[in-house]
C-alpha atoms as a PDB file:
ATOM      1  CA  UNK A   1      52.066  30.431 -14.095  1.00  0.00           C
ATOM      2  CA  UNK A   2      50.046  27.427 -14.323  1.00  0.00           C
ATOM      3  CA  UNK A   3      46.742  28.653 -13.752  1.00  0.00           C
ATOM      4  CA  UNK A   4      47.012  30.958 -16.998  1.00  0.00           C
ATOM      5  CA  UNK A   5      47.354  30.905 -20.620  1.00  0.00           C
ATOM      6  CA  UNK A   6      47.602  33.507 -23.517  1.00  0.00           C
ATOM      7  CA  UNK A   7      43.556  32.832 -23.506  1.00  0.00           C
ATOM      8  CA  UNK A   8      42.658  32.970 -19.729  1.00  0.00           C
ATOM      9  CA  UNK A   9      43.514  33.236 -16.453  1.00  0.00           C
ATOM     10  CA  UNK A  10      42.638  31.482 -12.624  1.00  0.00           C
ATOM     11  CA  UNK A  11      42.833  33.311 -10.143  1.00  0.00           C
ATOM     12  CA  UNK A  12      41.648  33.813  -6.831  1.00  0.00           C
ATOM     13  CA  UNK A  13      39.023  36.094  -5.891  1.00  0.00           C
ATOM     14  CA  UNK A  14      39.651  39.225  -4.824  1.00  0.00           C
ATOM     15  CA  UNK A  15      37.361  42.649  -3.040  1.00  0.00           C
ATOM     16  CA  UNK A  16      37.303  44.188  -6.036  1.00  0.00           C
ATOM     17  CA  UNK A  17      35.093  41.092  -6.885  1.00  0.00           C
ATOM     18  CA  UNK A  18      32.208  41.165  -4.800  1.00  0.00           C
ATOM     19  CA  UNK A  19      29.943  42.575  -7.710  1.00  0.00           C
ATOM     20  CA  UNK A  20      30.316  40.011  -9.983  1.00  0.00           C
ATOM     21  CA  UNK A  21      30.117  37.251  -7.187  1.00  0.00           C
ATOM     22  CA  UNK A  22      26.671  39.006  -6.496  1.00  0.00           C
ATOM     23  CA  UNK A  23      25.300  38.764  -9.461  1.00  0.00           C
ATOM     24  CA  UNK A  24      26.612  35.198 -10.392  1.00  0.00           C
ATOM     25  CA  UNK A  25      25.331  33.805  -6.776  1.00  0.00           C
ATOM     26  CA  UNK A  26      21.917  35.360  -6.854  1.00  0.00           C
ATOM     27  CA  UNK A  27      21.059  34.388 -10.499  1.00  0.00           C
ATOM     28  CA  UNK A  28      18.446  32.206 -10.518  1.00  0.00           C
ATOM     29  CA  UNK A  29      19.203  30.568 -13.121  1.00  0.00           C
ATOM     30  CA  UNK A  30      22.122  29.413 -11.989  1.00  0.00           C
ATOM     31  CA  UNK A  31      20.824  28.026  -8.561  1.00  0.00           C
ATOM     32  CA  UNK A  32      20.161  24.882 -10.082  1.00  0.00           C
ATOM     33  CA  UNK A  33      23.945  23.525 -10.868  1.00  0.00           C
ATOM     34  CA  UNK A  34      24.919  25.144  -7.459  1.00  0.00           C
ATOM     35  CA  UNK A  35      22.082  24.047  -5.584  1.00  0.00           C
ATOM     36  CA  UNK A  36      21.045  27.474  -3.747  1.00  0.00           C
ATOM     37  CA  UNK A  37      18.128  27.636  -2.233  1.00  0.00           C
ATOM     38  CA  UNK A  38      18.142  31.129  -1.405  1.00  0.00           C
ATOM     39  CA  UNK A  39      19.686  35.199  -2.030  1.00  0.00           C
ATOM     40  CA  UNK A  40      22.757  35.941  -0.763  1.00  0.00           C
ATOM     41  CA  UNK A  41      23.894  39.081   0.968  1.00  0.00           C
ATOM     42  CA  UNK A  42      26.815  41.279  -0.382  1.00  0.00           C
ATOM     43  CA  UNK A  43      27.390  41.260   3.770  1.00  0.00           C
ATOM     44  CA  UNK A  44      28.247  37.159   3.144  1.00  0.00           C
ATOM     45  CA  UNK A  45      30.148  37.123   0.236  1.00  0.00           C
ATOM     46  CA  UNK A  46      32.343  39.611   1.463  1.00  0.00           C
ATOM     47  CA  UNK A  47      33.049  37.371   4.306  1.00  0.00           C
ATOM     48  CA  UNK A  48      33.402  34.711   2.247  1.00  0.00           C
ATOM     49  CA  UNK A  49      35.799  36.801  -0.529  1.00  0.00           C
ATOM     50  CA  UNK A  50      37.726  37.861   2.463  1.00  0.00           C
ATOM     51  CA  UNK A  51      38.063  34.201   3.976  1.00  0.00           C
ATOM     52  CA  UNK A  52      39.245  32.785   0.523  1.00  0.00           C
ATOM     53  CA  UNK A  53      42.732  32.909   1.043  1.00  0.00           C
ATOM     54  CA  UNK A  54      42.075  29.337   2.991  1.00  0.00           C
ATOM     55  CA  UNK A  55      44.095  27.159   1.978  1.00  0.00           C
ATOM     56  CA  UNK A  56      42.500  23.929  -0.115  1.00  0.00           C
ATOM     57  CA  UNK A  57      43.549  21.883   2.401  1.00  0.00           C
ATOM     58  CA  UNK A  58      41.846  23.396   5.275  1.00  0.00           C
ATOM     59  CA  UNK A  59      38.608  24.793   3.345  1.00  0.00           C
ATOM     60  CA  UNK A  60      38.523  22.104   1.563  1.00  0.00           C
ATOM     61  CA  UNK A  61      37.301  23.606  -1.702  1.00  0.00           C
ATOM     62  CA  UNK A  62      39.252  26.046  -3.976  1.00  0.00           C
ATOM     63  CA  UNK A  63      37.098  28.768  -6.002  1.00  0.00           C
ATOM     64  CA  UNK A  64      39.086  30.573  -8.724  1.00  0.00           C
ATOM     65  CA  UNK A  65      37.798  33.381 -10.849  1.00  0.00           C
ATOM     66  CA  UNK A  66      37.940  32.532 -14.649  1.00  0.00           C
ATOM     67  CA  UNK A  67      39.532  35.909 -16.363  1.00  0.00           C
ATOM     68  CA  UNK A  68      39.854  36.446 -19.615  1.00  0.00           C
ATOM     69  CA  UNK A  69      43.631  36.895 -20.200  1.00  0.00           C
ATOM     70  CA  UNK A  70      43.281  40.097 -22.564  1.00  0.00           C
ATOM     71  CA  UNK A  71      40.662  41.761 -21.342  1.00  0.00           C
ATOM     72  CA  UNK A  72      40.869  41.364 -17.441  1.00  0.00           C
ATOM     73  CA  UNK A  73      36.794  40.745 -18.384  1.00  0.00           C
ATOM     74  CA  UNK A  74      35.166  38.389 -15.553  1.00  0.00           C
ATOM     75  CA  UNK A  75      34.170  35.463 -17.343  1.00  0.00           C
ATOM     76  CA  UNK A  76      32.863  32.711 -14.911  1.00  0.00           C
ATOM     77  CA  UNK A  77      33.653  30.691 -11.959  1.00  0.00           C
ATOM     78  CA  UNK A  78      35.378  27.225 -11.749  1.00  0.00           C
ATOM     79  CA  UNK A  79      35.760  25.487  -8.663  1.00  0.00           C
ATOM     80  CA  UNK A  80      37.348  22.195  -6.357  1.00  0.00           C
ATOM     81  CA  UNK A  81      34.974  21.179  -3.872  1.00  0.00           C
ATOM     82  CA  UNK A  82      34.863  18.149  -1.873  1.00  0.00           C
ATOM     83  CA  UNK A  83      38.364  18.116  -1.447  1.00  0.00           C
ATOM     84  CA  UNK A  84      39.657  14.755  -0.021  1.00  0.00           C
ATOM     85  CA  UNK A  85      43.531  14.581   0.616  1.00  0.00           C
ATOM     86  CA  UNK A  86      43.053  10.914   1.960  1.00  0.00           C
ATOM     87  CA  UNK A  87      41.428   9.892  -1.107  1.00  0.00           C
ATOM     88  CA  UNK A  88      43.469  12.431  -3.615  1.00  0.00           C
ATOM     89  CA  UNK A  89      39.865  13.213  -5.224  1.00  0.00           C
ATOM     90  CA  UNK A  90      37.331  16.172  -5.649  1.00  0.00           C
ATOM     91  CA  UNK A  91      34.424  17.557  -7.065  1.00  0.00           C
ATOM     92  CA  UNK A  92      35.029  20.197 -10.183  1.00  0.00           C
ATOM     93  CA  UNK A  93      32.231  22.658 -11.482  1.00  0.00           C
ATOM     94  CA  UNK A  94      32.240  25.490 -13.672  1.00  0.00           C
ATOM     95  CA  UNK A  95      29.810  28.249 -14.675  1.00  0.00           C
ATOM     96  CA  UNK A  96      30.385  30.378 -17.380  1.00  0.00           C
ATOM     97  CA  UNK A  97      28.258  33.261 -18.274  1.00  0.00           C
ATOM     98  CA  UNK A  98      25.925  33.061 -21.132  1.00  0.00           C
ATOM     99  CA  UNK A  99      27.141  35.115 -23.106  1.00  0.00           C
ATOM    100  CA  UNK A 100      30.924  34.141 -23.093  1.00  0.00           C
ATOM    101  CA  UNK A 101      29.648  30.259 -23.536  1.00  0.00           C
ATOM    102  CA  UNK A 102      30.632  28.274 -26.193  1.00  0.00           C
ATOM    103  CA  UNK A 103      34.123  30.580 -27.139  1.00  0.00           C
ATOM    104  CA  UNK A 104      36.418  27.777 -25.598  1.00  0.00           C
ATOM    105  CA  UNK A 105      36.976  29.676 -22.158  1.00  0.00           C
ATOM    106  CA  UNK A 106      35.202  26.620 -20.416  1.00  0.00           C
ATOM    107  CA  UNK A 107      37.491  24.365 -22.363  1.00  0.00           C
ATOM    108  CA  UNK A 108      40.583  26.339 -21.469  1.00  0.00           C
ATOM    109  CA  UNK A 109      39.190  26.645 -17.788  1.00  0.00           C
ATOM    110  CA  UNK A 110      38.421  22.908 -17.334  1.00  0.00           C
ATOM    111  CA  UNK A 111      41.983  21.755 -18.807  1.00  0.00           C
ATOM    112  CA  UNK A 112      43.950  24.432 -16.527  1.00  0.00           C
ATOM    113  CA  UNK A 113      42.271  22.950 -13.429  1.00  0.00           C
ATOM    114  CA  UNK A 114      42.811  19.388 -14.381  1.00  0.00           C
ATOM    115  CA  UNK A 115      46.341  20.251 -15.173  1.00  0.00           C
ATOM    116  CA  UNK A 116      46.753  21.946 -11.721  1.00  0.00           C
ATOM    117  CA  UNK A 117      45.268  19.382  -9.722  1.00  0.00           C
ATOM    118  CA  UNK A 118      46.809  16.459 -11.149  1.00  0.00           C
ATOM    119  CA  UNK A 119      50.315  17.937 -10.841  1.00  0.00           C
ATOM    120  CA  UNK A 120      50.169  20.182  -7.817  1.00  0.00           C
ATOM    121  CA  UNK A 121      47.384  18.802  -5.473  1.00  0.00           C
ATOM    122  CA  UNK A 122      48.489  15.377  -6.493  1.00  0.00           C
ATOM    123  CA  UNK A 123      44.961  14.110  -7.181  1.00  0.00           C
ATOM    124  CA  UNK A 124      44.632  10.681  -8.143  1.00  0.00           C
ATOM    125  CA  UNK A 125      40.705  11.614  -9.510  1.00  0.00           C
ATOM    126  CA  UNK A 126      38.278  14.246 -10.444  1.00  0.00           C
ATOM    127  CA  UNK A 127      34.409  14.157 -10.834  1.00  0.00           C
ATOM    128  CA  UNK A 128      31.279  16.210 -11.584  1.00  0.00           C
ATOM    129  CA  UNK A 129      28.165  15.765 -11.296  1.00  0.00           C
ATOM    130  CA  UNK A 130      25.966  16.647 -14.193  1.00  0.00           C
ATOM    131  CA  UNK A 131      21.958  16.660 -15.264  1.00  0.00           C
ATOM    132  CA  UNK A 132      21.011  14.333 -17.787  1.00  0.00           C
ATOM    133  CA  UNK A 133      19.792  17.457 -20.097  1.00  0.00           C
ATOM    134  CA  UNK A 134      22.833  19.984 -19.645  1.00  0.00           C
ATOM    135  CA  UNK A 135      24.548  19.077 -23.434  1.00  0.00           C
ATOM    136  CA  UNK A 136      27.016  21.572 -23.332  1.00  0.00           C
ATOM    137  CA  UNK A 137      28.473  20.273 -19.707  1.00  0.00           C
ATOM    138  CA  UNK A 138      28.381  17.234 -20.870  1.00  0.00           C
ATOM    139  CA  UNK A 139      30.000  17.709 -24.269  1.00  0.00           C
ATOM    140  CA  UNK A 140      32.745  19.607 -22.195  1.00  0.00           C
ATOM    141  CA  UNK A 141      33.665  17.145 -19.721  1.00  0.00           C
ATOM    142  CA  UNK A 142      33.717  14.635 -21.847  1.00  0.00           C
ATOM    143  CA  UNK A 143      36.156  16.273 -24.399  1.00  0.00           C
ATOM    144  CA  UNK A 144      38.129  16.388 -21.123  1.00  0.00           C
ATOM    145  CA  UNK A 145      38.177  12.468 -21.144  1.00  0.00           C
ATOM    146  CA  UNK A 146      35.873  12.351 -18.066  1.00  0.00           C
ATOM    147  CA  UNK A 147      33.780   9.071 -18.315  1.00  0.00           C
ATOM    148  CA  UNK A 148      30.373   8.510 -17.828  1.00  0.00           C
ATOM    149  CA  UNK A 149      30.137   6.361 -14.641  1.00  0.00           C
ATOM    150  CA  UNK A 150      26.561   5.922 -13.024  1.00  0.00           C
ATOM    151  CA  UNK A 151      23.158   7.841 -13.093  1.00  0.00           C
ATOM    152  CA  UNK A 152      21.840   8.699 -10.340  1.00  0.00           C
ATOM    153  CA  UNK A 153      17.664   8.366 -11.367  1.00  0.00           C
ATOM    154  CA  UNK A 154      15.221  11.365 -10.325  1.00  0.00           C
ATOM    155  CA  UNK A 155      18.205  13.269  -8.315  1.00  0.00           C
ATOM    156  CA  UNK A 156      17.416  17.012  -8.824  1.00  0.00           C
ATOM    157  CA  UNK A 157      13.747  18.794  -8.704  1.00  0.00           C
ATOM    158  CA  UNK A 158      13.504  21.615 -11.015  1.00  0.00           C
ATOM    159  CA  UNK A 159      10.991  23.786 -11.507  1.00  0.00           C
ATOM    160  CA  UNK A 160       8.776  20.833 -10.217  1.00  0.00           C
ATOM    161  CA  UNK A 161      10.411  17.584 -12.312  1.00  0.00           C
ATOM    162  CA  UNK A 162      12.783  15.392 -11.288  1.00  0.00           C
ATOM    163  CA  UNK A 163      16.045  15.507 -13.500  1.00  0.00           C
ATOM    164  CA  UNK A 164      18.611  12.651 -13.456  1.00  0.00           C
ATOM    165  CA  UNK A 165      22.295  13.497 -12.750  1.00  0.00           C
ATOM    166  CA  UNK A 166      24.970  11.594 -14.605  1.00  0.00           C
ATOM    167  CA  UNK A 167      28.576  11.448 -12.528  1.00  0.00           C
ATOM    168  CA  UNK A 168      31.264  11.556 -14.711  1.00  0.00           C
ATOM    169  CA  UNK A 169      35.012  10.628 -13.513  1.00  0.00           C
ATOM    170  CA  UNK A 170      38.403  11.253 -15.165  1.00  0.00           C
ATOM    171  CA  UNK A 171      41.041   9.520 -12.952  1.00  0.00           C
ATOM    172  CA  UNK A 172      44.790   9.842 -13.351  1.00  0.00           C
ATOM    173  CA  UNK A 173      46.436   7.007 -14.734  1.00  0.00           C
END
């Protein structure tokens, strides 16, 4: 299976689920990256679990569980958004939780996805935008051989100061 290895697996998300989606959505300290402004309901992500089975080229965005391959242990959440056929590009994020960061899982995670959407979605590029102060995002994409392409100045408020977000790119040669 290409979305797994003997370290983790990608898979889509499923009812049993809705808990963990919960929690990750209404963290606050996540809101940032994933630019919430607001709670969700368990009500709405069920809808939206339940509606996942989209396919990427009609939703446009593909959000995979990341699943520790020995445990079964919900690790995180990678995703494909801004999905452009036309183009053969999108938009990748990942969020690990805190305390299963910096164990390779986002490593492992990142390199699956690239592998699947280079090969199966036929992607010419990826990209991802990250703030100018997130090290460890930054450390990991560019392990992945994303490059550090423009800056866009004063892009994100937070907590009442403007943060710069750096786009990186990793395009398929």
């Amino acid at each position: 299976m290409i979305l797994s290895n003997n370290k983790i697996n990608l898979r889509a998300l499923e009812p049993e689920d809705l808990e963990f989606l919960f929690n990750i959505e209404n963290n606050e300290s996540f809101w940032e990256v994933s630019h919430t402004q607001a709670p969700f309901s368990k009500y709405i992500l069920k809808q939206y679990i339940e509606n996942a089975h989209l396919d990427i080229f009609e939703a446009k965005q593909l959000r995979l569980l990341i699943e520790d391959a020995s445990t079964k242990k919900q690790i995180g959440m990678i995703d494909l958004f801004d999905f452009n056929p036309q183009h053969k590009r999108a938009g990748i994020g990942i969020l690990i939780q805190p305390d299963f960061q910096q164990k390779g899982f986002a490593t492992e995670a990142l390199s699956l996805l690239i592998s699947y959407s280079f090969s199966h979605l036929q992607l010419h590029q990826l990209y991802a935008n990250i703030t100018s102060d997130n090290s460890k995002s930054i450390s990991l994409f560019e392990k992945q051989q994303f490059k550090k392409v423009g800056i866009k100045k004063d892009w994100i408020l937070s907590e009442g100061k403007f943060k710069h977000e750096i786009l990186f790119q990793l395009i398929n040669e």
